[in-house]
Protein backbone atom coordinates (compact mmCIF):
# COMPACT_ATOMS: atom_id res chain seq x y z
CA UNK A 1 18.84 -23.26 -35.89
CA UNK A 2 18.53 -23.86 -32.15
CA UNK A 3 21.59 -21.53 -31.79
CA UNK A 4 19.89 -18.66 -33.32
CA UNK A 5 16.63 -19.31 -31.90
CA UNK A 6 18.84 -19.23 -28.09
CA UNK A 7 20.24 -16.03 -29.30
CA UNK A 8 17.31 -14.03 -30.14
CA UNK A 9 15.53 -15.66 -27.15
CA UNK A 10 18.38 -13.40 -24.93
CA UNK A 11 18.47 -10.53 -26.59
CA UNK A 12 14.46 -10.54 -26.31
CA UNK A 13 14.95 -11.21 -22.85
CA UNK A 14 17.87 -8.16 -22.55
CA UNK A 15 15.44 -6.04 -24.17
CA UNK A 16 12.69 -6.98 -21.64
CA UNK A 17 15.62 -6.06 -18.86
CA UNK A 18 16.55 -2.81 -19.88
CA UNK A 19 12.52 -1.45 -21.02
CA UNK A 20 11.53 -2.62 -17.05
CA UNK A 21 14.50 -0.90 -15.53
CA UNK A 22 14.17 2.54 -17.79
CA UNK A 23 10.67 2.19 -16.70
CA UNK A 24 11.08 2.01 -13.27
CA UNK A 25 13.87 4.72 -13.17
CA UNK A 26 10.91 7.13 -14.88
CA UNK A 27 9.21 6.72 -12.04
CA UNK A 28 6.06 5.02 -13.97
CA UNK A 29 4.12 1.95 -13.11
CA UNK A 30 3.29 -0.80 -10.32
CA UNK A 31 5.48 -0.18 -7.12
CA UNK A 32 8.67 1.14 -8.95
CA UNK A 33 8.64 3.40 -5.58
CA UNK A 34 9.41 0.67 -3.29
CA UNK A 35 12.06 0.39 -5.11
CA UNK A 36 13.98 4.38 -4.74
CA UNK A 37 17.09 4.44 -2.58
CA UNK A 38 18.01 7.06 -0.99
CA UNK A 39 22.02 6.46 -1.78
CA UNK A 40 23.11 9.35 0.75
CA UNK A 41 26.82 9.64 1.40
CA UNK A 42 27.47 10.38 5.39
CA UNK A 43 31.09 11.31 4.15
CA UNK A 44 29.71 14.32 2.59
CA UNK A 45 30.01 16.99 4.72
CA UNK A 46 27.75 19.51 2.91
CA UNK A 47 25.39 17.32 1.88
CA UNK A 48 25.34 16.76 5.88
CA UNK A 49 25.23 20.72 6.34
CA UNK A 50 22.21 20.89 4.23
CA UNK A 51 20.59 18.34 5.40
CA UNK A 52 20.84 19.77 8.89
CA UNK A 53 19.33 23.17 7.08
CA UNK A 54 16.65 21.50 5.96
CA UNK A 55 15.71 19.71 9.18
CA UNK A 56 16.16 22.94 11.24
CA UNK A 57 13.64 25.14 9.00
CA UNK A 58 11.72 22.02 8.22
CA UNK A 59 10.81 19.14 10.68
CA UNK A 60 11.75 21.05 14.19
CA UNK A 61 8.76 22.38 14.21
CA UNK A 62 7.65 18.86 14.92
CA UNK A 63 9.91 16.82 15.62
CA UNK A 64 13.02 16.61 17.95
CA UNK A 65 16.22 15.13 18.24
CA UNK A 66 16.59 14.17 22.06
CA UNK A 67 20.02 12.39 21.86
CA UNK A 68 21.93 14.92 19.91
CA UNK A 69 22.86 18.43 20.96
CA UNK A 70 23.75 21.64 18.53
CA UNK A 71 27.87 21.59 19.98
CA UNK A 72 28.11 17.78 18.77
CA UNK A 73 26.65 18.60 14.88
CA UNK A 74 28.65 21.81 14.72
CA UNK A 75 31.91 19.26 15.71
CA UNK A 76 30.93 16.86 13.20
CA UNK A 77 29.72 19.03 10.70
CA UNK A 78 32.89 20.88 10.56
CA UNK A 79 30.80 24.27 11.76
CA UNK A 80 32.08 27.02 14.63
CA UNK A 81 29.30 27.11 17.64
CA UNK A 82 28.69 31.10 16.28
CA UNK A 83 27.45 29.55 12.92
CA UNK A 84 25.32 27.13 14.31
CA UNK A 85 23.66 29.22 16.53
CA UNK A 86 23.23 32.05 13.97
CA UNK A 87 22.14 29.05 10.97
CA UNK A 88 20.30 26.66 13.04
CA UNK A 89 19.06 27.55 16.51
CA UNK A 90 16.02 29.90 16.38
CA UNK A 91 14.63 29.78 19.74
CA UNK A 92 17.33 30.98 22.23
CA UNK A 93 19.02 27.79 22.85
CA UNK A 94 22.51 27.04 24.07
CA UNK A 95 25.21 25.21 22.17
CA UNK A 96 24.80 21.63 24.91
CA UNK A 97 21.15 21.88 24.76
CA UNK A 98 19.54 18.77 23.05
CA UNK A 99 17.71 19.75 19.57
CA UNK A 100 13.98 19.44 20.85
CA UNK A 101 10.88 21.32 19.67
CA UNK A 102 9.29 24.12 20.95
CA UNK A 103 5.82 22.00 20.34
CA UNK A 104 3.85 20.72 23.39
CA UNK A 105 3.10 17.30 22.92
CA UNK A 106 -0.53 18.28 24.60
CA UNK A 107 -1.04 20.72 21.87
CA UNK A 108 0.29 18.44 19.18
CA UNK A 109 -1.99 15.48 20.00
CA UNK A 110 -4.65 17.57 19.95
CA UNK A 111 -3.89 18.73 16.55
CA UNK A 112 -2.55 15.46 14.74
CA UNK A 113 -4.04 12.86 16.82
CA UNK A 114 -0.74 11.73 18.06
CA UNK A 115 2.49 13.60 19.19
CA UNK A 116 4.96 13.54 17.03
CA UNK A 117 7.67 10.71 16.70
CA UNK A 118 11.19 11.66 18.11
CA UNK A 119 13.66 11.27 15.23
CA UNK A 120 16.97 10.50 16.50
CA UNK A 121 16.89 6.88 15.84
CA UNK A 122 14.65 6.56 13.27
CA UNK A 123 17.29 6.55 10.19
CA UNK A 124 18.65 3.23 12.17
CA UNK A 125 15.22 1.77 13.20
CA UNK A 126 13.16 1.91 9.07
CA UNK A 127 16.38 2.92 7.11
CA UNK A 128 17.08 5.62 4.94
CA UNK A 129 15.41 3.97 1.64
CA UNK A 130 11.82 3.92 3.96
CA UNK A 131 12.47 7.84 4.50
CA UNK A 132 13.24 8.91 0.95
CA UNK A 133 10.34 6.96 0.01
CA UNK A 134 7.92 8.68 2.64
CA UNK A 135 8.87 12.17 1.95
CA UNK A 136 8.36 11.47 -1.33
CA UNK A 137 5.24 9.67 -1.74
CA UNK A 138 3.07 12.04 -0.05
CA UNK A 139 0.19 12.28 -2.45
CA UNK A 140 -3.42 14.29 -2.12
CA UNK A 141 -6.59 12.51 -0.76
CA UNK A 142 -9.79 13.36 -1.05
CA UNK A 143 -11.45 11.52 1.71
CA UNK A 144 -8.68 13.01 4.41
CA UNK A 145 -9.80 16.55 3.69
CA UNK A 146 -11.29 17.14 7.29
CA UNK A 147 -7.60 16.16 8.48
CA UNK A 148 -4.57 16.74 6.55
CA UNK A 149 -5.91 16.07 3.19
CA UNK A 150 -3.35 14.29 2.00
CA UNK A 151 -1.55 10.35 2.48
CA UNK A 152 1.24 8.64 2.32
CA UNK A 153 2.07 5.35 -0.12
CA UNK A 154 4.97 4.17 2.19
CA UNK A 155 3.07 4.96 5.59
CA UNK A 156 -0.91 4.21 4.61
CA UNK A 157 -2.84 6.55 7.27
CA UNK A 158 0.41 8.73 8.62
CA UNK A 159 -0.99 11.84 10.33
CA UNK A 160 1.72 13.86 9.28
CA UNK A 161 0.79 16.47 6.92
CA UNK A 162 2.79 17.27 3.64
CA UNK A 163 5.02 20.09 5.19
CA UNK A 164 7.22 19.81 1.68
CA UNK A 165 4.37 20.61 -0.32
CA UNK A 166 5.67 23.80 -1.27
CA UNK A 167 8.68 22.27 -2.10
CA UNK A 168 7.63 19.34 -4.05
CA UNK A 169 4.18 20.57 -5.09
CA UNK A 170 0.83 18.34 -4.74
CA UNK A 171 0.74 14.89 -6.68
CA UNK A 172 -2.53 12.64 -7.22
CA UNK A 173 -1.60 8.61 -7.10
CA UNK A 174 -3.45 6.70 -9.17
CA UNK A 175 -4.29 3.60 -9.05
CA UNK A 176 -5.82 0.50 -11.08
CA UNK A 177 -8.09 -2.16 -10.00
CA UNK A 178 -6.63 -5.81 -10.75
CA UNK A 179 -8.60 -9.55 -9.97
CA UNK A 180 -7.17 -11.97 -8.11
CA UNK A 181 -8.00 -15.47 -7.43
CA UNK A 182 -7.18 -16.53 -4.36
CA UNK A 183 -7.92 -20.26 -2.25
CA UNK A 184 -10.76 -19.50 0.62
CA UNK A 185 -10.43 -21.23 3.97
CA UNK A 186 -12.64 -23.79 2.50
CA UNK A 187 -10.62 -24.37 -0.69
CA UNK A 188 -12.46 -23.07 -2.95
CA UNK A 189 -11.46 -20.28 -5.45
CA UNK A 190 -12.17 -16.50 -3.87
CA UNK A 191 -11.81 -13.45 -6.56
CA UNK A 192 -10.93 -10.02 -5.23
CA UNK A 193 -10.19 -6.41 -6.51
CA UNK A 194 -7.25 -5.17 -5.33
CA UNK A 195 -6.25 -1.25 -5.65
CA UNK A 196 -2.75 -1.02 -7.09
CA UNK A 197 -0.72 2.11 -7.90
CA UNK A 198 0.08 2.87 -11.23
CA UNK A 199 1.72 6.33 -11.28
CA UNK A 200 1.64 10.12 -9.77
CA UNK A 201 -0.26 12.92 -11.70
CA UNK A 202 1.09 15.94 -10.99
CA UNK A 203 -1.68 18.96 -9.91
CA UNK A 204 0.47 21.83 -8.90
CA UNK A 205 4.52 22.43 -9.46
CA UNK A 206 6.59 22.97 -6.37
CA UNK A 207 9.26 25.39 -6.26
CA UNK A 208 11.48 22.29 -6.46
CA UNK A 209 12.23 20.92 -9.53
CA UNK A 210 12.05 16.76 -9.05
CA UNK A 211 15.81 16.69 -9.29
CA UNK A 212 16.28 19.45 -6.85
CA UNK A 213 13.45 17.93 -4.68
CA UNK A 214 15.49 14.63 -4.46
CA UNK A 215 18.51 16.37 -3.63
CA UNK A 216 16.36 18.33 -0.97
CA UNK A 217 15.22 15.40 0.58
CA UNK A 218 18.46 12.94 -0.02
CA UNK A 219 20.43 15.84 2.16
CA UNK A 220 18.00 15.61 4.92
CA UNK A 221 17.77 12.10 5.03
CA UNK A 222 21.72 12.29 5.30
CA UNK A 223 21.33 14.17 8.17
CA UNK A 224 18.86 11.90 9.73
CA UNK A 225 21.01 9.18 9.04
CA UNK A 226 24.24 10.73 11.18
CA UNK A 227 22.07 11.64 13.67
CA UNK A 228 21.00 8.12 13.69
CA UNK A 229 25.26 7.05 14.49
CA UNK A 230 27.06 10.37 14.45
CA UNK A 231 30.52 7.82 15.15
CA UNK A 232 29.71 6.05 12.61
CA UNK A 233 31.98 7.75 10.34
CA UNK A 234 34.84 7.51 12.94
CA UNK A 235 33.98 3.99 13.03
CA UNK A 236 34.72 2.66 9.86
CA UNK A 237 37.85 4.78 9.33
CA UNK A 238 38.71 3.22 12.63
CA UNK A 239 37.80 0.10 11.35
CA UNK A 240 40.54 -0.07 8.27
CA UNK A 241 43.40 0.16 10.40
CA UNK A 242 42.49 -2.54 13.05
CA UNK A 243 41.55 -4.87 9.99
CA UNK A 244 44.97 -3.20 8.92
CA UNK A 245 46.99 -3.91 11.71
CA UNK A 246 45.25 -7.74 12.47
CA UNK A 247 46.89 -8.61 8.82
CA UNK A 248 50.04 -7.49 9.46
CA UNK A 249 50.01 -8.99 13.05
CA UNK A 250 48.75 -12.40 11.25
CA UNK A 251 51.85 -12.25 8.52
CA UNK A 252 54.30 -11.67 11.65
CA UNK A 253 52.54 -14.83 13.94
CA UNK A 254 52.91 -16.94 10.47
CA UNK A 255 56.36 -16.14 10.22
CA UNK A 256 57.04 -16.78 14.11
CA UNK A 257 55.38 -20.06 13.65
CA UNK A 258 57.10 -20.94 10.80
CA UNK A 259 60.64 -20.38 12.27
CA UNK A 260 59.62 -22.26 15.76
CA UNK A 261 58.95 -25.32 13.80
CA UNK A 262 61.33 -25.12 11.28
CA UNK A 263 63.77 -27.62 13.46
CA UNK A 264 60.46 -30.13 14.39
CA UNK A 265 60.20 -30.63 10.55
């Protein structure tokens, strides 16, 4: 009897498993978006070339990439300078110029409150999960209408408006209240509300389909993510033959070793 009872306690308890994680990979309840990985593959070099698209048509309006210059992605990015300048430089650069926007940080504090973050290092600095999460949690907010009009779940406040709105379409979080009891300074039991999100209503379709919205923004967090190390790649290959060549070295020094003390023995 306490056998069976152990086995239908586990396969209540593998139930349980699998309903929470087909839940959270439907996108539906609590915080299931802190929990969306971004999964991008630096190896793949058109996933890279798209994602360098996107930025290009995208985010350089805004945003610039001060440490890396159009000759180094069109080397990396297995691209000739000619289609790089007629794919992805729009304003008369030259191939060694750094990618920066044409926006005057003046003009763009003025308009956003802040200038805009440079975003060479920010794949290394929040990771690429944090940046598949932001661009797509972007949801609409009624009482931001006199600024962008919409927020952000995984940057509360951001002053960047939804620029992949068209893309993704507009989305409503919403949230439930839930009590909490929680010990005051003084000890004694405090109850609050707390506003927790529960899931995203859609209110207009993008021209994106959410498959083809994730692959949108999984390419361009790719991108951001060589941009972040373009030697990274080089690296690690780099990497397999020293941890190569240091095993094959230590077989050799154990096999010295072995016949210097053979006689000692």
């Amino acid at each position: 009897m306490l056998k069976l009872n152990l086995t239908r306690t586990a396969l209540l308890l593998a139930l349980t498993l699998a309903t929470g994680a087909a839940s959270a990979s439907a996108g539906g309840g609590g915080a299931v978006w802190e929990t969306w990985t971004a999964d991008n593959d630096l190896r793949s070099t058109a996933s890279l070339q798209r994602g360098a698209r996107n930025f290009m048509n995208y985010c350089l309006g805004c945003h610039s990439l001060q440490y890396m210059r159009y000759n180094r992605i069109a080397q990396d990015l297995a691209m000739t300078e000619e289609q790089v300048q007629a794919n992805l430089m729009f304003t008369g650069q030259r191939p060694f110029d750094p990618v920066l926007s044409a926006m005057p940080h003046a003009d763009a504090e003025t308009w956003f409150g802040r200038p805009p973050p440079d975003l060479s290092l920010i794949a290394r600095s929040r990771g690429p999960d944090y940046l598949f999460q932001f661009l797509k949690t972007f949801h609409v907010d009624e009482s931001r209408v006199a600024t962008t009009g919409v927020n952000n779940l995984a940057l509360d406040g951001t002053a960047m408006p939804h620029v992949l709105a068209d893309l993704q379409g507009l989305q409503k979080a919403v949230f439930h209240v839930e009590r909490r009891t929680e010990k005051g300074q003084d000890g004694k039991e405090v109850v609050t509300q707390v506003k927790v999100f529960d899931h995203f209503e859609q209110l207009r379709p993008g021209k994106l389909s959410p498959a083809e919205y994730d692959e949108f923004v999984r390419d361009t967090v790719n991108f951001l993510d060589y941009v972040g190390e373009p030697t990274r790649r080089q690296r690690e290959d780099l990497g397999i033959w020293v941890i190569g060549f240091l095993l094959v070295f230590t077989g050799f020094a154990y096999a010295l070793k072995l016949e210097i003390w053979k006689d000692v023995r």
